[in-house]
N, C-alpha and C. Protein backbone atom coordinates (compact mmCIF):
# COMPACT_ATOMS: atom_id res chain seq x y z
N UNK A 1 33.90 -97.89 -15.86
CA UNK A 1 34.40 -96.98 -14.95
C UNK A 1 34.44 -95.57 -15.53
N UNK A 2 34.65 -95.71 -17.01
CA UNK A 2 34.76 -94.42 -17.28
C UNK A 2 33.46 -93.43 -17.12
N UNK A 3 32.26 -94.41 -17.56
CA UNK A 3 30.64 -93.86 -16.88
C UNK A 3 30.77 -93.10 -15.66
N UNK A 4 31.46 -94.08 -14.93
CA UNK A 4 31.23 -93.85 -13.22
C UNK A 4 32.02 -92.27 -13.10
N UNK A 5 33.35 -92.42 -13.63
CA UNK A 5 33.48 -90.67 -13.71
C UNK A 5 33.25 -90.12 -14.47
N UNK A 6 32.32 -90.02 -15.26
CA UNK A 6 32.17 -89.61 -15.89
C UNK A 6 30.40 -88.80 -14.93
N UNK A 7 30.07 -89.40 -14.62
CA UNK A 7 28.74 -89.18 -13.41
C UNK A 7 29.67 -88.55 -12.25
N UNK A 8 30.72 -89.31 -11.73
CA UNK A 8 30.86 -88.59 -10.07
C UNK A 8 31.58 -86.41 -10.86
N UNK A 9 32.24 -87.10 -11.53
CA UNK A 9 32.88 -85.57 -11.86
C UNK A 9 31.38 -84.39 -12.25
N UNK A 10 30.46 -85.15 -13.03
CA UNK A 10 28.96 -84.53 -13.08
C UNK A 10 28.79 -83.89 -12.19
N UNK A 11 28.37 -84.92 -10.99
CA UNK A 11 27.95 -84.60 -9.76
C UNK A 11 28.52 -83.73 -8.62
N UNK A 12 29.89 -84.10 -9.38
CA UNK A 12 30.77 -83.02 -8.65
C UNK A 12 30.85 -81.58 -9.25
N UNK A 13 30.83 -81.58 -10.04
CA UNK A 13 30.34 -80.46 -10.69
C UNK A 13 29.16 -79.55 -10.76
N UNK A 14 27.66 -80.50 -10.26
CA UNK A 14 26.45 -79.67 -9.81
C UNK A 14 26.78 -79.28 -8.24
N UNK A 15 27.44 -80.36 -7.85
CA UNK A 15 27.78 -79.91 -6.20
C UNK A 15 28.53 -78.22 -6.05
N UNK A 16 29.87 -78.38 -7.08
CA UNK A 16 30.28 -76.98 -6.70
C UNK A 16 29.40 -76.27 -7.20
N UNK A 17 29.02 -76.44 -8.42
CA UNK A 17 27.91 -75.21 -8.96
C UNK A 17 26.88 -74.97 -8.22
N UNK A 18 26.48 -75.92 -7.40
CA UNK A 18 25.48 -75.59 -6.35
C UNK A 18 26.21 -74.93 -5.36
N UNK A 19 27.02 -75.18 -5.14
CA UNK A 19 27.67 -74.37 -3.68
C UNK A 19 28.08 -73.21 -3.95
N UNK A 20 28.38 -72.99 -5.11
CA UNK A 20 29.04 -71.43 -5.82
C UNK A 20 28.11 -70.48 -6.05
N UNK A 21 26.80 -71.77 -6.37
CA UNK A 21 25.64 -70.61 -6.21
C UNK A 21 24.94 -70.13 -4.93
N UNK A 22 24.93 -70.81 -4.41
CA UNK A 22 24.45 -70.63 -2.76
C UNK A 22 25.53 -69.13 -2.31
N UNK A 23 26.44 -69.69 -2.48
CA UNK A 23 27.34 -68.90 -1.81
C UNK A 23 27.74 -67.19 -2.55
N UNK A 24 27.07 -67.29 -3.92
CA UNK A 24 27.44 -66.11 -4.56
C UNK A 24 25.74 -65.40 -4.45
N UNK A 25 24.96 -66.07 -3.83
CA UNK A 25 23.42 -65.98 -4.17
C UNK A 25 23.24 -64.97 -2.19
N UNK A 26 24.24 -65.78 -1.66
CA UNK A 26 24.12 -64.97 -0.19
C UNK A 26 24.75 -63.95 -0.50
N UNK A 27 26.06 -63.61 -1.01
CA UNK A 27 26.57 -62.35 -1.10
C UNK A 27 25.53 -60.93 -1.94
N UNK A 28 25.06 -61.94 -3.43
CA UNK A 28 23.92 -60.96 -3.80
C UNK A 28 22.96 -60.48 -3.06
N UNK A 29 22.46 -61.28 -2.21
CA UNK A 29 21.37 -60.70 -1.45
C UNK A 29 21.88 -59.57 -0.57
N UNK A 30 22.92 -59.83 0.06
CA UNK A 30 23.65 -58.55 0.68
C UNK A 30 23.85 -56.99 0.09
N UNK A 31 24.16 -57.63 -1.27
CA UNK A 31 24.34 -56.51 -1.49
C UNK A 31 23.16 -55.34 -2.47
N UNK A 32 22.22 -56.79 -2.58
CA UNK A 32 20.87 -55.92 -3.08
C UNK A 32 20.27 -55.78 -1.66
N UNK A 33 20.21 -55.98 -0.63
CA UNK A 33 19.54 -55.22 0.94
C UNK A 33 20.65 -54.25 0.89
N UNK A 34 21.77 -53.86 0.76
CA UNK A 34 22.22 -52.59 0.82
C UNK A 34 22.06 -51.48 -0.26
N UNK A 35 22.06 -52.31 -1.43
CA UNK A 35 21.20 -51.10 -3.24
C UNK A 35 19.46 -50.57 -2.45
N UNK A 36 18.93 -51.34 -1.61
CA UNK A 36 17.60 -51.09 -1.31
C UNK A 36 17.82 -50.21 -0.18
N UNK A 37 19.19 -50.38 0.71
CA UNK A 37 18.71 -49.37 1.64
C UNK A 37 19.18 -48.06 1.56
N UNK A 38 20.35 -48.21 0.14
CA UNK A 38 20.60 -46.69 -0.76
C UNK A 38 19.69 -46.10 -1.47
N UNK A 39 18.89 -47.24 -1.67
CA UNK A 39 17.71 -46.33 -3.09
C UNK A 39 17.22 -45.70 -1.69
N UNK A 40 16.79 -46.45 -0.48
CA UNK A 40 15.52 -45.69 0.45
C UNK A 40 16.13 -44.31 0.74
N UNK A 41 17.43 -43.99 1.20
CA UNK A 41 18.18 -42.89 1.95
C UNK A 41 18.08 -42.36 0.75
N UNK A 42 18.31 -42.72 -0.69
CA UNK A 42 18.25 -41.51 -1.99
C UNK A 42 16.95 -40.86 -1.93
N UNK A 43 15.85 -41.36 -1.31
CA UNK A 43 14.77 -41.29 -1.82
C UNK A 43 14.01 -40.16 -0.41
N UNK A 44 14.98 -40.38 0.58
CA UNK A 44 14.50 -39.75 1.70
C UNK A 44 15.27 -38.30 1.60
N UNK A 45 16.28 -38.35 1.08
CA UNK A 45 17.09 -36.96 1.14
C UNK A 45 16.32 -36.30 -0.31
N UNK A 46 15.95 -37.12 -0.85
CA UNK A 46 15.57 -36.26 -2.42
C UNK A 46 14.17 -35.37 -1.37
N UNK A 47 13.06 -36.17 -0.72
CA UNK A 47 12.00 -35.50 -0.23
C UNK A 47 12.15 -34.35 0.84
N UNK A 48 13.36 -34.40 1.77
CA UNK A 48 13.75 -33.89 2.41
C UNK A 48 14.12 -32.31 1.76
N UNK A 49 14.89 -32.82 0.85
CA UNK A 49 15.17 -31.83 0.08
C UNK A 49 14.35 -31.03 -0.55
N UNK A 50 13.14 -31.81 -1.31
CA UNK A 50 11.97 -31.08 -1.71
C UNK A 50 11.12 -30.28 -0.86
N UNK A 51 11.11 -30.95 0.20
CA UNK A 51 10.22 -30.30 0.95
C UNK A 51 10.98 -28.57 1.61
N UNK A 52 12.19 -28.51 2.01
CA UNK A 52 13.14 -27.82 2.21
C UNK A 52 13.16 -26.19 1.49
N UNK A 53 13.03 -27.11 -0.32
CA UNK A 53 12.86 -25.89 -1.46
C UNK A 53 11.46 -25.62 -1.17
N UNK A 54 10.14 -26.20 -1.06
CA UNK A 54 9.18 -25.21 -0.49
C UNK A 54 8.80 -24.77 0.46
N UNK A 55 9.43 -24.76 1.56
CA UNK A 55 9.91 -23.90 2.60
C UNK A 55 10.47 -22.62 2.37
N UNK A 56 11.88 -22.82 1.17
CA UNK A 56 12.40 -22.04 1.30
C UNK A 56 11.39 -20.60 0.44
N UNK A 57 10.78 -21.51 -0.58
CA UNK A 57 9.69 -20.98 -1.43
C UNK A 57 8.55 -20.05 -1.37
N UNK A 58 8.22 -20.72 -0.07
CA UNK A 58 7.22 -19.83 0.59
C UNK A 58 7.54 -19.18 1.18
N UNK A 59 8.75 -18.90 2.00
CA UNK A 59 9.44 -18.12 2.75
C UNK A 59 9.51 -17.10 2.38
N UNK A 60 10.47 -17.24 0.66
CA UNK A 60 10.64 -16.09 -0.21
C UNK A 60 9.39 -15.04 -0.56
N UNK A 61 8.25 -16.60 -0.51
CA UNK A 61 7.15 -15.15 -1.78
C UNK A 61 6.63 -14.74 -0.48
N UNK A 62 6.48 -15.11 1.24
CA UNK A 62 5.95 -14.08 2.17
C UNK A 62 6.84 -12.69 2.44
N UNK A 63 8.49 -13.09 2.56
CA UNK A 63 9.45 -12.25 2.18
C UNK A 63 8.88 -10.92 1.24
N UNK A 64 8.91 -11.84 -0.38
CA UNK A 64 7.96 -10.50 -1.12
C UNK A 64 6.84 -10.02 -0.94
N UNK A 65 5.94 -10.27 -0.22
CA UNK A 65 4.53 -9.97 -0.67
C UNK A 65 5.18 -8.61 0.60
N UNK A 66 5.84 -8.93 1.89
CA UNK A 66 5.54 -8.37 2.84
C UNK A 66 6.69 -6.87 2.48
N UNK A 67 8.17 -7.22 1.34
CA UNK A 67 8.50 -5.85 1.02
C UNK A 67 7.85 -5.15 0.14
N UNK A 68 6.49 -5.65 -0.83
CA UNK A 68 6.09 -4.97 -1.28
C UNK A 68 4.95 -4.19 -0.65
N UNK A 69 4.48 -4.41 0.24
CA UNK A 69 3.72 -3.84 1.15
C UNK A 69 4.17 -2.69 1.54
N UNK A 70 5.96 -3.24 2.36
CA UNK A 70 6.13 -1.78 2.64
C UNK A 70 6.96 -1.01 1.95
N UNK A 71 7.21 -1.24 0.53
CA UNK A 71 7.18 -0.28 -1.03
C UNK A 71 6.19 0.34 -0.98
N UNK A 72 5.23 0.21 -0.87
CA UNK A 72 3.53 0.37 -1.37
C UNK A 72 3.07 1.90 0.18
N UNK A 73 3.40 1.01 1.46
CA UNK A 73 3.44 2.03 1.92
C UNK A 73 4.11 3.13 2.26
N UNK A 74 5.46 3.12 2.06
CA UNK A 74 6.62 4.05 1.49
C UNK A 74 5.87 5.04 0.64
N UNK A 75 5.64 4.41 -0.60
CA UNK A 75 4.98 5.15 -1.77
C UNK A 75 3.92 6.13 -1.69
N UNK A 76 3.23 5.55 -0.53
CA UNK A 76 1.57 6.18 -0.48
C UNK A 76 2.55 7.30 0.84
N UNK A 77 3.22 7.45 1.89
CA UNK A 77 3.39 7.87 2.83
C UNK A 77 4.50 9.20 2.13
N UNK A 78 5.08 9.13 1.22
CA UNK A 78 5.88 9.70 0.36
C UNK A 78 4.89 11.02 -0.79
N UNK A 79 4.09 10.33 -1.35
CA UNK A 79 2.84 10.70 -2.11
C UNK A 79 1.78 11.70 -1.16
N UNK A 80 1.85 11.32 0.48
CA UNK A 80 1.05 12.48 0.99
C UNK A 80 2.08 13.29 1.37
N UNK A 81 3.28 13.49 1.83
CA UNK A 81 4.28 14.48 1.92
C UNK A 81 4.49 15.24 0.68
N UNK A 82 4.56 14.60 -0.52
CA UNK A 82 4.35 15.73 -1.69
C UNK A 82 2.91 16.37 -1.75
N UNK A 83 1.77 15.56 -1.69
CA UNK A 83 0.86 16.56 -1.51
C UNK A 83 0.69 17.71 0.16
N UNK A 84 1.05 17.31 1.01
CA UNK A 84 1.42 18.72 1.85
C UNK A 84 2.32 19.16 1.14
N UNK A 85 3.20 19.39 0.77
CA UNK A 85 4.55 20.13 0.18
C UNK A 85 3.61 20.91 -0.54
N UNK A 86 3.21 20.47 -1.53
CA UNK A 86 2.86 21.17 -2.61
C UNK A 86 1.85 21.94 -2.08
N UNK A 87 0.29 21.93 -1.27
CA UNK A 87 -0.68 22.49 -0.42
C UNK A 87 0.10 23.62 0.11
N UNK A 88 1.67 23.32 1.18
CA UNK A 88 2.08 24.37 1.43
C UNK A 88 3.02 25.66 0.83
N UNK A 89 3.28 25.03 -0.42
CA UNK A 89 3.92 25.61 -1.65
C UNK A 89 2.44 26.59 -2.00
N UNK A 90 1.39 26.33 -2.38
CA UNK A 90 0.46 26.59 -3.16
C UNK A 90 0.01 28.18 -2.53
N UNK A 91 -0.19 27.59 -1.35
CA UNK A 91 -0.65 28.87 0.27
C UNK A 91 0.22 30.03 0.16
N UNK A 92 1.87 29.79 -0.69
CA UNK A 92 2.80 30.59 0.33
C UNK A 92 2.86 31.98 -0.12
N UNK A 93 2.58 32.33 -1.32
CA UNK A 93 2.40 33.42 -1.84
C UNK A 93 1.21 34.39 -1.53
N UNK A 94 0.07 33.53 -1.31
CA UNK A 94 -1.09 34.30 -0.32
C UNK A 94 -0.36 35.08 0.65
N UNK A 95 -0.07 34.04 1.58
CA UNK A 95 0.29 34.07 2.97
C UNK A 95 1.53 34.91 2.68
N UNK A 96 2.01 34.98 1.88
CA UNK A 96 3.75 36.26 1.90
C UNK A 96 2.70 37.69 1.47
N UNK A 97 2.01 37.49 0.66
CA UNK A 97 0.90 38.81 0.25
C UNK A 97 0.77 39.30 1.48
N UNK A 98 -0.30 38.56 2.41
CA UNK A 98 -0.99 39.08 3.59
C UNK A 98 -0.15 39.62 4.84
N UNK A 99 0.90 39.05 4.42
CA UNK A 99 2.14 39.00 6.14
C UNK A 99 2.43 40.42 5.51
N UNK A 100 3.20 40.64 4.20
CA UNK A 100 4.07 42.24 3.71
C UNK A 100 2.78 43.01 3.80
N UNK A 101 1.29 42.54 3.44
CA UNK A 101 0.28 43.83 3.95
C UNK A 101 0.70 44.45 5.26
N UNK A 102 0.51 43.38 6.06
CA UNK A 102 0.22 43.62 7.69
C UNK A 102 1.67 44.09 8.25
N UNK A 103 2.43 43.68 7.82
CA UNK A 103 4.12 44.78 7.72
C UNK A 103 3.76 46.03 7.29
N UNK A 104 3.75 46.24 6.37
CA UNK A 104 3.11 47.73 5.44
C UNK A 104 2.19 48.27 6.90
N UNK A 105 1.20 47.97 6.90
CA UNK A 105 0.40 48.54 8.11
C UNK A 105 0.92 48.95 9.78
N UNK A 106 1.41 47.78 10.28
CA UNK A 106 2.80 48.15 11.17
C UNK A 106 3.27 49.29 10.87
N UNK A 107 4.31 49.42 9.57
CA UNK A 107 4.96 50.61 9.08
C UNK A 107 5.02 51.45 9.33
N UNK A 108 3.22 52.22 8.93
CA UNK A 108 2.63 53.25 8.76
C UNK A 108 1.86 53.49 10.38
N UNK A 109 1.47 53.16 11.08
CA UNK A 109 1.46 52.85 12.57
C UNK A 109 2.90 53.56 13.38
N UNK A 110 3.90 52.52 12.88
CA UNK A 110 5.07 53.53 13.33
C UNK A 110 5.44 54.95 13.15
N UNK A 111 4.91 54.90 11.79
CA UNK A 111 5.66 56.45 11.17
C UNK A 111 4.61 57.11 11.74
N UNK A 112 3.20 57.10 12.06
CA UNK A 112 2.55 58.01 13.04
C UNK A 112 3.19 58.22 14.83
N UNK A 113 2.82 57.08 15.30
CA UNK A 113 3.44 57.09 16.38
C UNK A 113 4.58 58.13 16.81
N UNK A 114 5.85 57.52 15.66
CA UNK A 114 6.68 58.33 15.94
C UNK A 114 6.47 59.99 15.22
N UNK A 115 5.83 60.70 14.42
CA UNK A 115 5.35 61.61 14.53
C UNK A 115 5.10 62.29 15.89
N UNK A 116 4.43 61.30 16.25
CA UNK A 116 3.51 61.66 17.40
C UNK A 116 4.63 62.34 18.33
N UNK A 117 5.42 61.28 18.73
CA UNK A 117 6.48 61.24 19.67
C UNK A 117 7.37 62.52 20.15
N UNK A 118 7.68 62.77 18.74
CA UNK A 118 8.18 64.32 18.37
C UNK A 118 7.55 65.09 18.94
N UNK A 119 6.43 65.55 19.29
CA UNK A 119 5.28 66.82 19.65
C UNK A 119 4.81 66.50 21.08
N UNK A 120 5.23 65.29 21.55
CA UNK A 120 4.48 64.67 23.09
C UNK A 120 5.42 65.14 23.97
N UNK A 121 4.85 65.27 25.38
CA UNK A 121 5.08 65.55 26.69
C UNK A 121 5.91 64.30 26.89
N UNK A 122 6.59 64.48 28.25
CA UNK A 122 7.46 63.51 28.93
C UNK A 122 6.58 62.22 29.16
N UNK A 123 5.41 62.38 29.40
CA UNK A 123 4.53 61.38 30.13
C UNK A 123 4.26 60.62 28.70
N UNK A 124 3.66 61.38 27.56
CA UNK A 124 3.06 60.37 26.68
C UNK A 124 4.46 59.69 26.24
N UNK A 125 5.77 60.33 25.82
CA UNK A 125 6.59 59.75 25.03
C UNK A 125 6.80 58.14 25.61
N UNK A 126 6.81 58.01 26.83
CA UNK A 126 6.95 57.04 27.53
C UNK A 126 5.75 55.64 27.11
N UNK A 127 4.77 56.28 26.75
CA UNK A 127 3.73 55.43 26.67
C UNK A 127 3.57 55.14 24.97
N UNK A 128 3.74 56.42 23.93
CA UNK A 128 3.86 55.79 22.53
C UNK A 128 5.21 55.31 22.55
N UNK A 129 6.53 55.50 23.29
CA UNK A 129 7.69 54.42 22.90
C UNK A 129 7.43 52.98 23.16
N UNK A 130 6.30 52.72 24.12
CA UNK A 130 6.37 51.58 24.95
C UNK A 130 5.10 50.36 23.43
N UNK A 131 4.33 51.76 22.46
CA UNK A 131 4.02 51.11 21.59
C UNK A 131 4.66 51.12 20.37
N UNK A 132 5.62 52.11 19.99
CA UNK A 132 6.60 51.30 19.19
C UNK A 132 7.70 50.48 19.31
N UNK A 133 8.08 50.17 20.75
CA UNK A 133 8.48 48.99 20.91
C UNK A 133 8.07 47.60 20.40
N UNK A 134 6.01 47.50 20.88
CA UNK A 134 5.14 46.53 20.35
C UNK A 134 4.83 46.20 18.93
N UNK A 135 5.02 47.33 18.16
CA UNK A 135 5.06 47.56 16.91
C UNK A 135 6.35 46.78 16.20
N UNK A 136 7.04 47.05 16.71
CA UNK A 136 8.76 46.75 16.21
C UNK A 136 8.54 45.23 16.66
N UNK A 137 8.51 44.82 17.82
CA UNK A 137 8.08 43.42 17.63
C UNK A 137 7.11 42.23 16.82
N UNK A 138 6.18 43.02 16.67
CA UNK A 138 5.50 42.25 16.00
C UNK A 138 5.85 42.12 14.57
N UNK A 139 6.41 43.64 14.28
CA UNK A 139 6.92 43.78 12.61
C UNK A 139 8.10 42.25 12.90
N UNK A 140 9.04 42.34 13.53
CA UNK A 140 9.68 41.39 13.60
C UNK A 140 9.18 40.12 13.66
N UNK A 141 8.22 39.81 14.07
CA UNK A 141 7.87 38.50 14.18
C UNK A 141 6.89 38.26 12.52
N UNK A 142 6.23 39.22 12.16
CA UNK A 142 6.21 38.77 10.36
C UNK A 142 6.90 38.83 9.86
N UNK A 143 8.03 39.88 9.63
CA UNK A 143 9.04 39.59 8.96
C UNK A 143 9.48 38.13 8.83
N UNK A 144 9.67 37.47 9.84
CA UNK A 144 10.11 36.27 10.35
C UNK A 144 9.26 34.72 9.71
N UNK A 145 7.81 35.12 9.55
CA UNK A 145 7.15 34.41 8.77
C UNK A 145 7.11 34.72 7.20
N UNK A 146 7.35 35.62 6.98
CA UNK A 146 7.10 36.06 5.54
C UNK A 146 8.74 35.03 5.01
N UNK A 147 9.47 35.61 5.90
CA UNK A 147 10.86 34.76 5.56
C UNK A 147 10.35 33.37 5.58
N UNK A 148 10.31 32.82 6.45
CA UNK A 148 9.69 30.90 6.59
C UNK A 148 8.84 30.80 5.08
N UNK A 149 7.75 31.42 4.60
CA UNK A 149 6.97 31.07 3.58
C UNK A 149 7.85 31.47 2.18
N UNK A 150 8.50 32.19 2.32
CA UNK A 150 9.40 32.79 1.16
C UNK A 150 10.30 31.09 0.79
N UNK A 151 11.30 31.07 2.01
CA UNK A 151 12.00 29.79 2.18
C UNK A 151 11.38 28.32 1.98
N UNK A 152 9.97 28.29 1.78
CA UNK A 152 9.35 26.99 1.25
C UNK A 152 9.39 26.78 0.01
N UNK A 153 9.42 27.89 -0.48
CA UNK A 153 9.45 27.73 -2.78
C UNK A 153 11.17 27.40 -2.72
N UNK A 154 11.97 27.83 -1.65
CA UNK A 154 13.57 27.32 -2.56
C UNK A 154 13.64 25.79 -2.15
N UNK A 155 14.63 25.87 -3.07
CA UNK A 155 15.17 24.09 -3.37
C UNK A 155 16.46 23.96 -2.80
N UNK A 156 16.22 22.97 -2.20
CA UNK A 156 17.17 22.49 -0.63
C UNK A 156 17.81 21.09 -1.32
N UNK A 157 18.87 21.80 -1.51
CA UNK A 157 20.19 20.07 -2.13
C UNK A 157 20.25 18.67 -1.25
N UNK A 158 20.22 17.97 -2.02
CA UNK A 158 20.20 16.67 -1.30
C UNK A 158 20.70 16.32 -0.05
N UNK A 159 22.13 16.74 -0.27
CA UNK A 159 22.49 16.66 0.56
C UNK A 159 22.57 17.15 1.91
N UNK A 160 22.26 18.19 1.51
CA UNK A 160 21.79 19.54 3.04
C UNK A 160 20.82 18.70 3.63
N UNK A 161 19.57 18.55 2.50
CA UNK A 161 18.13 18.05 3.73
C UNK A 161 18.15 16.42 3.88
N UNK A 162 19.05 15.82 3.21
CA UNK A 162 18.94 14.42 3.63
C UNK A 162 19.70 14.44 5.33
N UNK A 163 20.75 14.90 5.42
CA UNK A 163 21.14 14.79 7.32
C UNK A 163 19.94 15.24 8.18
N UNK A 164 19.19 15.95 7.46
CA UNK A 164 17.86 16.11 8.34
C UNK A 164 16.91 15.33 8.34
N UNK A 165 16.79 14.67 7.50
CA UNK A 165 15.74 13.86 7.48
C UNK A 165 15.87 12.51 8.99
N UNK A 166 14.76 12.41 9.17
CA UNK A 166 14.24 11.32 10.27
C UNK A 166 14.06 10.10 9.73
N UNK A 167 15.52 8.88 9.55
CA UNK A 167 14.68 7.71 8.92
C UNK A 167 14.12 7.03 10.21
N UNK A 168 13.09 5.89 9.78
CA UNK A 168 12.65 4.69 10.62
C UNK A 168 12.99 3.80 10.72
């Protein structure tokens, strides 16, 4: 008899071990189909994610390519305003020469005229005042440019000509 339990307790013993394994063998599987369906979601957010950073990647370097463009044309649009500046800097001393000639000439125009004026009848005075009137205007209106070209060589503080300026 002691054989006999010595076999049933055996048997009883592969029985639970069989059943303990069955039963711990279903829970593993559970919980390796849930490790598999974490690795998949790790594996989908990691690509998600990758893909995301070169999005964001390319985003950036069209971002740059497109402010350096308009650096570039800033630069070049900046670069022809100093060269007019400077073209009209270069001119202005001609152009102040030729304007104080043609003043000077005016001048001397007047100082005849009015000569004149002095020694004339009622009728002419009327007609040389009516040209040093024309005279006096026009002197005024070079004066007026000689001033504008004079005023291109000074230097205008930041702050004065920046409220003028036109941004885009």
């Amino acid at each position: 008899m002691s054989n006999l339990k010595l076999i049933l307790i055996g048997a009883l013993a592969a029985a639970l071990f069989a059943a303990g394994y069955a039963l711990g063998a279903r829970k593993v599987a559970a919980l390796e189909t849930q490790i598999e369906s974490i690795k998949s979601s790790g594996k989908e957010a990691e690509s998600k994610q990758k893909m995301a950073q070169e999005e964001i990647a390319r985003t950036l370097k069209d971002k740059e390519a497109e402010f350096a463009k308009q650096a570039q044309q800033l630069k070049a649009e900046a670069d022809q305003k100093a060269k007019a500046l400077a073209a009209a800097l270069a001119g202005a001393d001609t152009r102040i020469k030729s304007l104080q000639g043609q003043v000077a000439g005016i001048q001397t125009q007047r100082a005849k005229l009015a000569e004149q004026l002095r020694t004339a009848s009622a009728a002419e005075k009327a007609e040389i005042q009516g040209r040093i009137d024309a005279l006096d205007k026009d002197k005024k209106a070079l004066v007026a440019k000689v001033d504008a070209n004079e005023c291109l060589a000074l230097a205008v503080p930041e702050a004065v000509i920046g409220s003028l300026m036109v941004r885009k």
